[in-house]
PDB file of N, CA and C in Angstrom:
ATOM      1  N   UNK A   1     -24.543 -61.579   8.880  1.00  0.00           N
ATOM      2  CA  UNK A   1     -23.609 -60.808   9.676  1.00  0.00           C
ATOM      3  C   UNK A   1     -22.192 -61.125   9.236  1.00  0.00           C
ATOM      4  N   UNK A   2     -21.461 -60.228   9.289  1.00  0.00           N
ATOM      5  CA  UNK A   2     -20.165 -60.522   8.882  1.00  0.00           C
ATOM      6  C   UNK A   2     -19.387 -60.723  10.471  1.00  0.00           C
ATOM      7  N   UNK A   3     -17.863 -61.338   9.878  1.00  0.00           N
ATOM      8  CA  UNK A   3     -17.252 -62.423  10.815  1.00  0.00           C
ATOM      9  C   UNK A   3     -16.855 -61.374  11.677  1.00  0.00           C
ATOM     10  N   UNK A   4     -16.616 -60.326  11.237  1.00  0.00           N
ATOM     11  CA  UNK A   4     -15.788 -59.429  12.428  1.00  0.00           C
ATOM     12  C   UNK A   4     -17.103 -59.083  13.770  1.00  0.00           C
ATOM     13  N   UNK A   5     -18.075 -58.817  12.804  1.00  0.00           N
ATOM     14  CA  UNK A   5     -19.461 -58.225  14.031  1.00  0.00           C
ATOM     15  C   UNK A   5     -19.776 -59.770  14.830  1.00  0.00           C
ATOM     16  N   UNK A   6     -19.505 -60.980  14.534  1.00  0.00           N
ATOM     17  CA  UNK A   6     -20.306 -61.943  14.978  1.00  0.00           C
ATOM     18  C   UNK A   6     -19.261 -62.152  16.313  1.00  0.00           C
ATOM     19  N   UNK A   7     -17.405 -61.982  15.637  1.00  0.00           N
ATOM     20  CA  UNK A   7     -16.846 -62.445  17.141  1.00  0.00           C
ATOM     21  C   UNK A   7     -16.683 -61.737  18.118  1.00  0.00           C
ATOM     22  N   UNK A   8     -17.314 -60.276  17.629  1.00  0.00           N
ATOM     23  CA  UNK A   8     -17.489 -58.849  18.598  1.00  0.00           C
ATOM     24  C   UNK A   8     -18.167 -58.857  19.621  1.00  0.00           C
ATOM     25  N   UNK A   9     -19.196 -59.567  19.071  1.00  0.00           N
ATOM     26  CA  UNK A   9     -20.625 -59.808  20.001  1.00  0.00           C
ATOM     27  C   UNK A   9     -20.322 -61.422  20.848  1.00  0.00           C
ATOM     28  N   UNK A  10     -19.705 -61.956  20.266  1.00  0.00           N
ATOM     29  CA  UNK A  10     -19.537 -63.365  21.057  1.00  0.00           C
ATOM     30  C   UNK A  10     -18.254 -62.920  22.435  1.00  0.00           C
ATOM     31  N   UNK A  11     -17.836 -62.062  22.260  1.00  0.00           N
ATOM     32  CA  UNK A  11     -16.458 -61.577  23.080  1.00  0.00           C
ATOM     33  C   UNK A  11     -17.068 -60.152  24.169  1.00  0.00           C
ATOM     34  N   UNK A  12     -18.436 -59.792  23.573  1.00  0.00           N
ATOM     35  CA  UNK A  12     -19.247 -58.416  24.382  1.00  0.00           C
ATOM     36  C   UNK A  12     -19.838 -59.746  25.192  1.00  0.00           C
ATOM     37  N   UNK A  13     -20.331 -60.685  25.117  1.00  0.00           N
ATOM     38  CA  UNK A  13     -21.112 -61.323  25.199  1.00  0.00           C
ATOM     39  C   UNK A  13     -20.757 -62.427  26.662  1.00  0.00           C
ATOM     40  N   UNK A  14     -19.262 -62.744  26.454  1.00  0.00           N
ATOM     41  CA  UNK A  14     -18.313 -63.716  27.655  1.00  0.00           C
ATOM     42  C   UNK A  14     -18.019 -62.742  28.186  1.00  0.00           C
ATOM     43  N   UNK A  15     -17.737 -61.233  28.234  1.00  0.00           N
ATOM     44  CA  UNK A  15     -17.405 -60.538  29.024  1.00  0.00           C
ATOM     45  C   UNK A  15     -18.543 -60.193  30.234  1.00  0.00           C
ATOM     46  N   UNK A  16     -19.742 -59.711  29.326  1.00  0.00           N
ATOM     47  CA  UNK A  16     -20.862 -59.848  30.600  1.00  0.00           C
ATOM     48  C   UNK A  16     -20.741 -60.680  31.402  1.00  0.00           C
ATOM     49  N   UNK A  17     -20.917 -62.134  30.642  1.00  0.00           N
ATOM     50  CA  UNK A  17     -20.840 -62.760  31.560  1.00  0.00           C
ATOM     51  C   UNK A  17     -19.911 -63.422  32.672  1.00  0.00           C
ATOM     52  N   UNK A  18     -18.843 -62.940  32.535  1.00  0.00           N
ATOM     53  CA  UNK A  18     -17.487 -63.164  33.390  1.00  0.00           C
ATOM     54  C   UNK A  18     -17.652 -62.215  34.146  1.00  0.00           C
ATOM     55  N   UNK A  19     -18.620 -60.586  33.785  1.00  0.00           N
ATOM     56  CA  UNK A  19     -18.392 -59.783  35.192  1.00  0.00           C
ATOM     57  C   UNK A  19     -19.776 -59.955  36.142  1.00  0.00           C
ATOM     58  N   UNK A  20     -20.800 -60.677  35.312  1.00  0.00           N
ATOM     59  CA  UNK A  20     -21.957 -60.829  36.296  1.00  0.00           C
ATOM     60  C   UNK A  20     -21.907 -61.707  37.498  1.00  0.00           C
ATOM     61  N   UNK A  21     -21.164 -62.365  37.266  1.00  0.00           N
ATOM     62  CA  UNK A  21     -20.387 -63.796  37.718  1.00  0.00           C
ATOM     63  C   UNK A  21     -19.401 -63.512  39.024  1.00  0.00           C
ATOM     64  N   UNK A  22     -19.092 -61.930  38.357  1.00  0.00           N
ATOM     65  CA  UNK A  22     -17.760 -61.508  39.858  1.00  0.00           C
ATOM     66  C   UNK A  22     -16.640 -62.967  39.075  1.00  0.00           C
ATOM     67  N   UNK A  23     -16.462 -63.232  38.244  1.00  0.00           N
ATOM     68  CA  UNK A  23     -15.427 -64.296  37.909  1.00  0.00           C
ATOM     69  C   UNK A  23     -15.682 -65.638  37.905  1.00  0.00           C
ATOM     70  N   UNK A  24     -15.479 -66.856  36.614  1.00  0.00           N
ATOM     71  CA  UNK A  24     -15.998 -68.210  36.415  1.00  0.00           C
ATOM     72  C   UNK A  24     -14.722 -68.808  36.972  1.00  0.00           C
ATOM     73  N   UNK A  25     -14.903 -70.185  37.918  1.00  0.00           N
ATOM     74  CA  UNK A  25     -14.626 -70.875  38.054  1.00  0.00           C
ATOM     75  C   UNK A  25     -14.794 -72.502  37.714  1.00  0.00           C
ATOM     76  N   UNK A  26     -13.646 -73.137  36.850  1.00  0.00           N
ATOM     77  CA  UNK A  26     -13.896 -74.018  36.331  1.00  0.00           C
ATOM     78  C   UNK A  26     -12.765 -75.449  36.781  1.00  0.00           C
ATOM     79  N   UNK A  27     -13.441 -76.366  36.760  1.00  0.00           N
ATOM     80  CA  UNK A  27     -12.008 -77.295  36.921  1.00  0.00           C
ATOM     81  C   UNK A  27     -11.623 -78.436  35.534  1.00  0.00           C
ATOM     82  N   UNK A  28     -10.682 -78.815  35.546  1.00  0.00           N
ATOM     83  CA  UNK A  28      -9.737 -79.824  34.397  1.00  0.00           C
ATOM     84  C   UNK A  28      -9.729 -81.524  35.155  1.00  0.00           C
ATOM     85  N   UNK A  29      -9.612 -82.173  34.061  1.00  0.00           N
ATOM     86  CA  UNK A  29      -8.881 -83.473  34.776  1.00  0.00           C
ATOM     87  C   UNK A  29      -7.645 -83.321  35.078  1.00  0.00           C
ATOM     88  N   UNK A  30      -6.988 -83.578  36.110  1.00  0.00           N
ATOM     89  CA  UNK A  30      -5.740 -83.682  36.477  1.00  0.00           C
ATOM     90  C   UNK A  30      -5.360 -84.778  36.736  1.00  0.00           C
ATOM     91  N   UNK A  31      -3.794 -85.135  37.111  1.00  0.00           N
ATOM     92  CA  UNK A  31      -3.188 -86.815  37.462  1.00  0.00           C
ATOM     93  C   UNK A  31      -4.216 -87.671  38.066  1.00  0.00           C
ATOM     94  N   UNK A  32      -4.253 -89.251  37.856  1.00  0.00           N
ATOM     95  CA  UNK A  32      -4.720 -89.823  38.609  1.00  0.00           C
ATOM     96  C   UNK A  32      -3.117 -90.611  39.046  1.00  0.00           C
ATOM     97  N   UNK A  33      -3.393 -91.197  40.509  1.00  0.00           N
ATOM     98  CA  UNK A  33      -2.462 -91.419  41.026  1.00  0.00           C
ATOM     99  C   UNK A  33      -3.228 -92.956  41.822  1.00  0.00           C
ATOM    100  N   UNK A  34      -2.054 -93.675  41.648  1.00  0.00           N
ATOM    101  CA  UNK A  34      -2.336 -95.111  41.998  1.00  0.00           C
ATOM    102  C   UNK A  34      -1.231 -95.444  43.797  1.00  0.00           C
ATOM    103  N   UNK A  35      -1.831 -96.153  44.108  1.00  0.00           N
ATOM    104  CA  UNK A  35      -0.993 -95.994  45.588  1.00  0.00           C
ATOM    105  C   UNK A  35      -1.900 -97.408  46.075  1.00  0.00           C
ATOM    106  N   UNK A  36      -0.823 -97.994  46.515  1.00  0.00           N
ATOM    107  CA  UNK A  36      -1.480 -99.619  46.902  1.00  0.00           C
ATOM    108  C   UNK A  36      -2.649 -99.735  46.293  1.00  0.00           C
ATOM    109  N   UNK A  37      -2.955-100.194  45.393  1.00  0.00           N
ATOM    110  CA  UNK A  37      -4.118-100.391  44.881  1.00  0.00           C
ATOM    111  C   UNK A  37      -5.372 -99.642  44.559  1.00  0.00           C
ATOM    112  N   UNK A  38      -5.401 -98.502  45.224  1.00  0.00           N
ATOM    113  CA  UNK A  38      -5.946 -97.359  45.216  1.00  0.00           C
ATOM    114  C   UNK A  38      -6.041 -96.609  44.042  1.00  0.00           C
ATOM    115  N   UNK A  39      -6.827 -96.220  43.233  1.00  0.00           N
ATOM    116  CA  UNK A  39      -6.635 -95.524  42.134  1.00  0.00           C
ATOM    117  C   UNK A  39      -7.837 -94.013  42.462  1.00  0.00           C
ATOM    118  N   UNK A  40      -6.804 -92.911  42.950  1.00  0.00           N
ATOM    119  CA  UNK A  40      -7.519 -91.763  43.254  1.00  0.00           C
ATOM    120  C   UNK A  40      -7.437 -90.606  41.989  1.00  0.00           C
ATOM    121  N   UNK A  41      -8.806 -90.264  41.625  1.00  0.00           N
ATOM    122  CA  UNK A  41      -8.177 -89.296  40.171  1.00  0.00           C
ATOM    123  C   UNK A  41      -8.497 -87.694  40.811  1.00  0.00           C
ATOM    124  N   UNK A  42      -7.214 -86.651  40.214  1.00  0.00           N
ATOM    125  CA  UNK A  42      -7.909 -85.633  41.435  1.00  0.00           C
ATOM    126  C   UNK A  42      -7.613 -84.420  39.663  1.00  0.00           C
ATOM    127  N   UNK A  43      -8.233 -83.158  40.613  1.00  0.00           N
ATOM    128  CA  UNK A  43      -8.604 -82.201  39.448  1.00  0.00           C
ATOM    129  C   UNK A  43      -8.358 -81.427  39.778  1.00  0.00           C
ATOM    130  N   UNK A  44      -7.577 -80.252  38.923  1.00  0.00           N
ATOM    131  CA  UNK A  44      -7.326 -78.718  38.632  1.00  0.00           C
ATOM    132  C   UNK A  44      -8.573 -77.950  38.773  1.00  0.00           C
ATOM    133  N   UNK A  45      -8.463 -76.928  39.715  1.00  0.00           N
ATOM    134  CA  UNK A  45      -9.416 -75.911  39.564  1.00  0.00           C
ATOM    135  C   UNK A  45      -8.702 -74.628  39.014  1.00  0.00           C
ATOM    136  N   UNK A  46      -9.403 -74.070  38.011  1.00  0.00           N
ATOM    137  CA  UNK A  46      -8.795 -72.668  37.110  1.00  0.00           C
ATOM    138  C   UNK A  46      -9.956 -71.644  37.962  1.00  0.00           C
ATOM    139  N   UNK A  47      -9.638 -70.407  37.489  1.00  0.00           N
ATOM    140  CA  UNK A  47     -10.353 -69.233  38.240  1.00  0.00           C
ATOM    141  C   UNK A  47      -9.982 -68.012  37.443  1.00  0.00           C
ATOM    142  N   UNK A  48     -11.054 -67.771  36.361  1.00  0.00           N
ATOM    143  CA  UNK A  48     -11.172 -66.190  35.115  1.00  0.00           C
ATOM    144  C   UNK A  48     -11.351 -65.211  36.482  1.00  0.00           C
ATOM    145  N   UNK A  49     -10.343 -64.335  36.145  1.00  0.00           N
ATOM    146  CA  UNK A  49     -10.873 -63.009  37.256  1.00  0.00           C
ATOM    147  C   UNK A  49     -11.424 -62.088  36.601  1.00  0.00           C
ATOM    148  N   UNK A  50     -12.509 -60.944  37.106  1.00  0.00           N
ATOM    149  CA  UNK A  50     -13.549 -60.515  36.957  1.00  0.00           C
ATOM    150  C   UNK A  50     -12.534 -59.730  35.614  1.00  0.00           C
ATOM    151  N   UNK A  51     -11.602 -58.934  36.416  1.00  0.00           N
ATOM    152  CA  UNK A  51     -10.832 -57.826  35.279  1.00  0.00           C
ATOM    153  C   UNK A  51     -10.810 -58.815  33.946  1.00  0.00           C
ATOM    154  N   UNK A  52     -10.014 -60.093  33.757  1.00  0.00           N
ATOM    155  CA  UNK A  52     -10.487 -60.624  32.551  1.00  0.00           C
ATOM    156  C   UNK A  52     -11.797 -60.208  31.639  1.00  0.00           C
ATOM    157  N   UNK A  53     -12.643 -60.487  32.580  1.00  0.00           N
ATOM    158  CA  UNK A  53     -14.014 -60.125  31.815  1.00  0.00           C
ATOM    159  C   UNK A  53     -14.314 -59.086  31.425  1.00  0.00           C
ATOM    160  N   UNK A  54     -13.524 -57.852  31.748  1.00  0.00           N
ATOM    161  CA  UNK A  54     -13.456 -56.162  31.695  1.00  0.00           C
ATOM    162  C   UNK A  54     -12.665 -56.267  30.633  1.00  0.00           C
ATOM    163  N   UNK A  55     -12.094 -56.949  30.186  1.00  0.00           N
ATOM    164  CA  UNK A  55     -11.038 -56.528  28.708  1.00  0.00           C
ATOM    165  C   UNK A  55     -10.989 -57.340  27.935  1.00  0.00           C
ATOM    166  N   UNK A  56     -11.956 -58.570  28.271  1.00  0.00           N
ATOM    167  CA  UNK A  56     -12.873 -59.088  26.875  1.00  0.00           C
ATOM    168  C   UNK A  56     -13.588 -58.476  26.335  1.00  0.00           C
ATOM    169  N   UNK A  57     -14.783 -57.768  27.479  1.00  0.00           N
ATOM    170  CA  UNK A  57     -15.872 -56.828  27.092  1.00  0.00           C
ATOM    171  C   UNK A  57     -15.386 -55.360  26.237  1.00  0.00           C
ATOM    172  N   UNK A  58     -14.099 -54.737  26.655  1.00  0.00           N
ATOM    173  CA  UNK A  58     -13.731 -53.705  26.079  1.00  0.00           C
ATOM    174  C   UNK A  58     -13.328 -53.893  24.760  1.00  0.00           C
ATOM    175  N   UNK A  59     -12.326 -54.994  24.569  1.00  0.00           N
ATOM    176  CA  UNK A  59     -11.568 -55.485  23.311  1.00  0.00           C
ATOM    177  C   UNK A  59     -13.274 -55.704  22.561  1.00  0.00           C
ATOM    178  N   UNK A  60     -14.242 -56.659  22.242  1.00  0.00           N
ATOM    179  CA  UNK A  60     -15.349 -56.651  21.660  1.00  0.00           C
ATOM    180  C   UNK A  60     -15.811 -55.519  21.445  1.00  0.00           C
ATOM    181  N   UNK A  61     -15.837 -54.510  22.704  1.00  0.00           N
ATOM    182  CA  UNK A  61     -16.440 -52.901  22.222  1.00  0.00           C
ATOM    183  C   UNK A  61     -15.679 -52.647  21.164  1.00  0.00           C
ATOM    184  N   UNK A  62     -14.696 -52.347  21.357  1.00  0.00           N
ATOM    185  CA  UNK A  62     -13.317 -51.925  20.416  1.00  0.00           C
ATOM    186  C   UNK A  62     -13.149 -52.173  18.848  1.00  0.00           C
ATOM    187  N   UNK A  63     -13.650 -53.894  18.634  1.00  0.00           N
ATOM    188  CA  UNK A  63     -13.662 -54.762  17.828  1.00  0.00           C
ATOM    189  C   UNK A  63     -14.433 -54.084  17.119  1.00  0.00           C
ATOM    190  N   UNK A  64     -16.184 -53.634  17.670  1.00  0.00           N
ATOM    191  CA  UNK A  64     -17.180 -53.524  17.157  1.00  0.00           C
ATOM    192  C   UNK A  64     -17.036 -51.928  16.522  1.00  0.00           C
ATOM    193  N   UNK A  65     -16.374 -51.259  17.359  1.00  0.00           N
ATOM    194  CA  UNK A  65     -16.650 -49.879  16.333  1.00  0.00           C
ATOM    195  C   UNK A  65     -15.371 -49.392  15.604  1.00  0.00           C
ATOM    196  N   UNK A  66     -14.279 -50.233  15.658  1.00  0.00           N
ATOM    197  CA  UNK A  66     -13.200 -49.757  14.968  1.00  0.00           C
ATOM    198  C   UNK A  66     -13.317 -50.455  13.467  1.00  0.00           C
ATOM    199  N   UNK A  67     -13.428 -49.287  12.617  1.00  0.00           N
ATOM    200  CA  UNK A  67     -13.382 -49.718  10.734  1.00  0.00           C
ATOM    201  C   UNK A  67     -12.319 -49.801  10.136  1.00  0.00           C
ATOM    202  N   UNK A  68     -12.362 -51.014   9.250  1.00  0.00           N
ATOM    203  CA  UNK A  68     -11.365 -51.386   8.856  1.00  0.00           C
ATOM    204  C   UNK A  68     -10.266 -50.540   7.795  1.00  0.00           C
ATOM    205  N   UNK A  69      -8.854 -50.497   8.057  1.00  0.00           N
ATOM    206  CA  UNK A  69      -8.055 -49.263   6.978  1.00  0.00           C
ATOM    207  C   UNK A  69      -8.169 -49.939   6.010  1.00  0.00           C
ATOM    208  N   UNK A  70      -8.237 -49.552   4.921  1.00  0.00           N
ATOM    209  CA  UNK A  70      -7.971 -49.567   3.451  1.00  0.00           C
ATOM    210  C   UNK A  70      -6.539 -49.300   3.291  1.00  0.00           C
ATOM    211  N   UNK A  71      -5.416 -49.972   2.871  1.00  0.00           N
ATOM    212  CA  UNK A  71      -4.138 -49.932   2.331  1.00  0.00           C
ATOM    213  C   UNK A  71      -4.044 -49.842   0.837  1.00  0.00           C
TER     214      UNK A  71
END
């Protein structure tokens, strides 16, 4: 397979699944914070919204049937 069809399908592919999902929610490490002796570590939550996943999936459609110009 060539590189353009493989990241077409990898990008058709996160889009499904970002809209089957209704949207992924994920979290990060964030600060840990020390306080009298206490060492509490706390975390970022991120949140892909569904439309994301609607214009991954389109851009991959897009990807997949648009041919390349010749200059």
């Amino acid at each position: 397979m060539k590189t353009k069809a493989v990241i077409a399908a990898l990008l058709i592919t996160l889009g499904i699944i970002i809209l089957a999902y209704s949207g992924i929610t994920f979290t990060t490490p964030g600060e840990t914070i020390e306080f009298l002796g206490l060492r509490v570590e706390t975390t970022n939550s991120h949140f892909i919204p569904p439309i994301a996943g609607a214009l991954v999936l389109a851009s991959g459609i897009v990807l997949l049937l648009v041919k390349p110009r010749l200059v």
